[in-house]
C-alpha atoms as a PDB file:
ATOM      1  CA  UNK A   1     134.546-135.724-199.199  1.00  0.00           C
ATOM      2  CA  UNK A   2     137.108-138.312-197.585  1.00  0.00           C
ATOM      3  CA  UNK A   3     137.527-139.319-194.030  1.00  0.00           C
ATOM      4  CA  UNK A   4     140.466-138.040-194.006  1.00  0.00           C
ATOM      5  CA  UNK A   5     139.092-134.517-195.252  1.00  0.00           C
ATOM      6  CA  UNK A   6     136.641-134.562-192.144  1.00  0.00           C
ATOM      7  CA  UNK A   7     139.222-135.778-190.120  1.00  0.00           C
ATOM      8  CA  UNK A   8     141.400-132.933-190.848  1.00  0.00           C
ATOM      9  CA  UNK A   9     139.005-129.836-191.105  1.00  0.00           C
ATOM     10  CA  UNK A  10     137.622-131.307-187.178  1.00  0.00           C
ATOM     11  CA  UNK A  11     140.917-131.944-185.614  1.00  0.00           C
ATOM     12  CA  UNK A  12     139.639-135.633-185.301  1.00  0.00           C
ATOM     13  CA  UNK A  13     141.936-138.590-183.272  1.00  0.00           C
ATOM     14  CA  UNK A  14     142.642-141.274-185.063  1.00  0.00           C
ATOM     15  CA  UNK A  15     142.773-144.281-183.073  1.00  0.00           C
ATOM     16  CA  UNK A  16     142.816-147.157-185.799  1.00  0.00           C
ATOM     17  CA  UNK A  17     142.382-148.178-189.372  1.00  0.00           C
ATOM     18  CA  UNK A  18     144.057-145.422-191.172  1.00  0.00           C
ATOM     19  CA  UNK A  19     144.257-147.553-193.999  1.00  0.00           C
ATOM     20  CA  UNK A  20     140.964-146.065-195.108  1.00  0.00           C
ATOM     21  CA  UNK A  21     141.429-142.645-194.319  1.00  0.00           C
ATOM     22  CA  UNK A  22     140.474-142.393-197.729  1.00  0.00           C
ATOM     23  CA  UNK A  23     136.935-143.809-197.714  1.00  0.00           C
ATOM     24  CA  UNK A  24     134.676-141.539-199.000  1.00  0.00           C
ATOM     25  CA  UNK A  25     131.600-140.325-197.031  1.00  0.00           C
ATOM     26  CA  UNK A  26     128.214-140.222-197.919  1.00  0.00           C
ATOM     27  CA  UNK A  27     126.547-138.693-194.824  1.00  0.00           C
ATOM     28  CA  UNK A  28     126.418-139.640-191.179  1.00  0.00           C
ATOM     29  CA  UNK A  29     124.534-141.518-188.908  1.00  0.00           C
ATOM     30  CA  UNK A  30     123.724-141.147-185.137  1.00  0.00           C
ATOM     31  CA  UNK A  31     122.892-143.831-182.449  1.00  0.00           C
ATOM     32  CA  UNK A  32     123.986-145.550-179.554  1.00  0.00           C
ATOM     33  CA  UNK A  33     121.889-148.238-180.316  1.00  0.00           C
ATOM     34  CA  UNK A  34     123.555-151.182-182.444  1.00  0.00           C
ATOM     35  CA  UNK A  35     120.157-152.776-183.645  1.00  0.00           C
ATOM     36  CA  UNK A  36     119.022-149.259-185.273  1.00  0.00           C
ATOM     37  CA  UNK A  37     122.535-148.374-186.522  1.00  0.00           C
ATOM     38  CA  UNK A  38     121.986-151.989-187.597  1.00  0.00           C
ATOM     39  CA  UNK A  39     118.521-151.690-189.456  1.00  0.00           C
ATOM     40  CA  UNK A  40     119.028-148.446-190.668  1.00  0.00           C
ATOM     41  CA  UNK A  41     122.165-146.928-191.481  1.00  0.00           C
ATOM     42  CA  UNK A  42     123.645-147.149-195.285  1.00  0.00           C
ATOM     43  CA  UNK A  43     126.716-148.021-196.889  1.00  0.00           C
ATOM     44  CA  UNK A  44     129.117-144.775-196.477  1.00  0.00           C
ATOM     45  CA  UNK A  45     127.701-142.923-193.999  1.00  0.00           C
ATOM     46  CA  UNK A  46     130.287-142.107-190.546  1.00  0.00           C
ATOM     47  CA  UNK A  47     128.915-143.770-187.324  1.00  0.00           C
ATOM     48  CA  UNK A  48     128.793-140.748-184.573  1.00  0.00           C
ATOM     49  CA  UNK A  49     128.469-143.495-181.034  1.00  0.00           C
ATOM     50  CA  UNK A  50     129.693-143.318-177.584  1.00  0.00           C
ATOM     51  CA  UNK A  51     129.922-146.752-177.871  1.00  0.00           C
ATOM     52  CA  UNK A  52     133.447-148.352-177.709  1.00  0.00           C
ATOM     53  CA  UNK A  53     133.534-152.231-177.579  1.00  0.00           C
ATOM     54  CA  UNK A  54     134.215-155.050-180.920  1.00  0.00           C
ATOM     55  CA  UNK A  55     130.919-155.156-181.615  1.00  0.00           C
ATOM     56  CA  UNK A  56     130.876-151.950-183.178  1.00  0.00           C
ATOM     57  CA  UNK A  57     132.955-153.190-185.920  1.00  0.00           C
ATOM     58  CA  UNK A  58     130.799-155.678-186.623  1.00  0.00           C
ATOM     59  CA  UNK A  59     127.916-153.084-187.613  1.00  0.00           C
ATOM     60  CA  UNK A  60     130.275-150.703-189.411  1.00  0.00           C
ATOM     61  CA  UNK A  61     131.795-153.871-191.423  1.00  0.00           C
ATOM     62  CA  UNK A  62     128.305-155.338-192.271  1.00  0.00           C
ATOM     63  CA  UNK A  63     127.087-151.587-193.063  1.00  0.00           C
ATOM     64  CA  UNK A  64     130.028-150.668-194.938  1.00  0.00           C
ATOM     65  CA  UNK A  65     130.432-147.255-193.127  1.00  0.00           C
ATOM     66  CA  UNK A  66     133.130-145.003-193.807  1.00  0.00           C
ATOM     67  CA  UNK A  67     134.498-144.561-190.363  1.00  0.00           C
ATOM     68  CA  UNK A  68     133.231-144.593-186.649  1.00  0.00           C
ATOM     69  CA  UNK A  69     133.306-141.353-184.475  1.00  0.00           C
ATOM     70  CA  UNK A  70     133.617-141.556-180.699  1.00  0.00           C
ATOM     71  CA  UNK A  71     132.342-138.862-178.797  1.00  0.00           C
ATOM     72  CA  UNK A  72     132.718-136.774-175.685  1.00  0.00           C
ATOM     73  CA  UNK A  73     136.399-138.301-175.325  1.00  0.00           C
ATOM     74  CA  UNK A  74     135.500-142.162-175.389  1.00  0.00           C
ATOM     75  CA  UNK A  75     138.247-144.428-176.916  1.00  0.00           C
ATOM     76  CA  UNK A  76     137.894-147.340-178.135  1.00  0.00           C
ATOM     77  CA  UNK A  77     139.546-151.072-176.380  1.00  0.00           C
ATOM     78  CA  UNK A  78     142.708-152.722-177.995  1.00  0.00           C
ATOM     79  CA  UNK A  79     139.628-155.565-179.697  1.00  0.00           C
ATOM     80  CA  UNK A  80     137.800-152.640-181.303  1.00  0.00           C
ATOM     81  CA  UNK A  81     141.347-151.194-182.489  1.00  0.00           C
ATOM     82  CA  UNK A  82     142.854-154.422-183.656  1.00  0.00           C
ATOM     83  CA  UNK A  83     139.514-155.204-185.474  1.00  0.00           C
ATOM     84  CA  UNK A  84     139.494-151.868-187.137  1.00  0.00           C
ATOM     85  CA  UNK A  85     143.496-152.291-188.396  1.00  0.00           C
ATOM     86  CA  UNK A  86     141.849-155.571-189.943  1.00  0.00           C
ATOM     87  CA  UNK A  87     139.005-153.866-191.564  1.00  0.00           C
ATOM     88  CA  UNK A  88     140.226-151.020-192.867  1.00  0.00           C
ATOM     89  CA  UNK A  89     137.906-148.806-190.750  1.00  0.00           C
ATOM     90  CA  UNK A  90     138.951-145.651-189.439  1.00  0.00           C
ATOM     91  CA  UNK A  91     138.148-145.222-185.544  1.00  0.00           C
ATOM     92  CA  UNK A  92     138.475-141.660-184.991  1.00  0.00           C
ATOM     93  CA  UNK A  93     137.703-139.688-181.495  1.00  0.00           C
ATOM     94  CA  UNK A  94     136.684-136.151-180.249  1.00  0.00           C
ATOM     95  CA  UNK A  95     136.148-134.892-176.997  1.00  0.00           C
ATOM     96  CA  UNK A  96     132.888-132.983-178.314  1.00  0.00           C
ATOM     97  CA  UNK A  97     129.479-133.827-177.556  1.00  0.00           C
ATOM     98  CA  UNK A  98     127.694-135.643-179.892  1.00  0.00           C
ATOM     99  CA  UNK A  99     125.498-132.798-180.635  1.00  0.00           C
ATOM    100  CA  UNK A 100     128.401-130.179-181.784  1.00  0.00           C
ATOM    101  CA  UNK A 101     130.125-132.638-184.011  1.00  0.00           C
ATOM    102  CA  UNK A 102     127.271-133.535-185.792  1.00  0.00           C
ATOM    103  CA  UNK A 103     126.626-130.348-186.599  1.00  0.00           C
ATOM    104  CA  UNK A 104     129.808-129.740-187.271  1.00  0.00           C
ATOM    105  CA  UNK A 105     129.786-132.789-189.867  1.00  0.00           C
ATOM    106  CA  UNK A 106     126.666-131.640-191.739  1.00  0.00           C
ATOM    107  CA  UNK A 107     127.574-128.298-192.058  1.00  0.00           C
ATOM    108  CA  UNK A 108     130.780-130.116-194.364  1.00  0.00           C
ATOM    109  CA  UNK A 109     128.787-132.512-196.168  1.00  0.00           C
ATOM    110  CA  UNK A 110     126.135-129.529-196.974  1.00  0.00           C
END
């Protein structure tokens, strides 16, 4: 399954880096903390975060995830956009708590 197949079965935003919309995904990964996403996410997975700021793309371009998922209606700033156009990285959003579209996102990739 693509991003962009996730992105359209969940109604996702798509903020930046459409460009690889068609990334595929592997399976997800959930933190708000960038040292864990850090240590112990893998290469494909979608980022589900609340956090917003550059240094997000930083993890998701060392990790080599598929995409980055704001929750509960966070957007990323212009840095984290721009950086993201650069990459190749697609920074989508939903307004759903992190809970629901997790579930919602396993229940695809299952």
């Amino acid at each position: 399954m693509t991003v962009k197949d996730i992105t359209d079965q969940l109604q996702l935003k798509i903020f930046a880096g459409a460009s690889g919309m068609n990334r595929e995904v592997t399976g997800g990964y959930v933190s708000d903390l960038l040292s864990d996403v850090m240590g112990h996410a893998q290469e494909g997975q979608l980022w589900i975060t609340l956090q917003t700021h550059k240094n997000v793309m930083a993890i998701a371009s060392l990790k080599e995830l598929s995409a980055i998922i704001f929750v509960q209606g966070f957007e990323p700033d212009m840095d984290t956009r721009d950086l993201a156009e650069k990459e190749g990285i697609p920074l989508l959003g939903t307004t759903l708590p992190t809970f629901d579209i997790t579930g919602k996102i396993y229940n695809l990739l299952t």
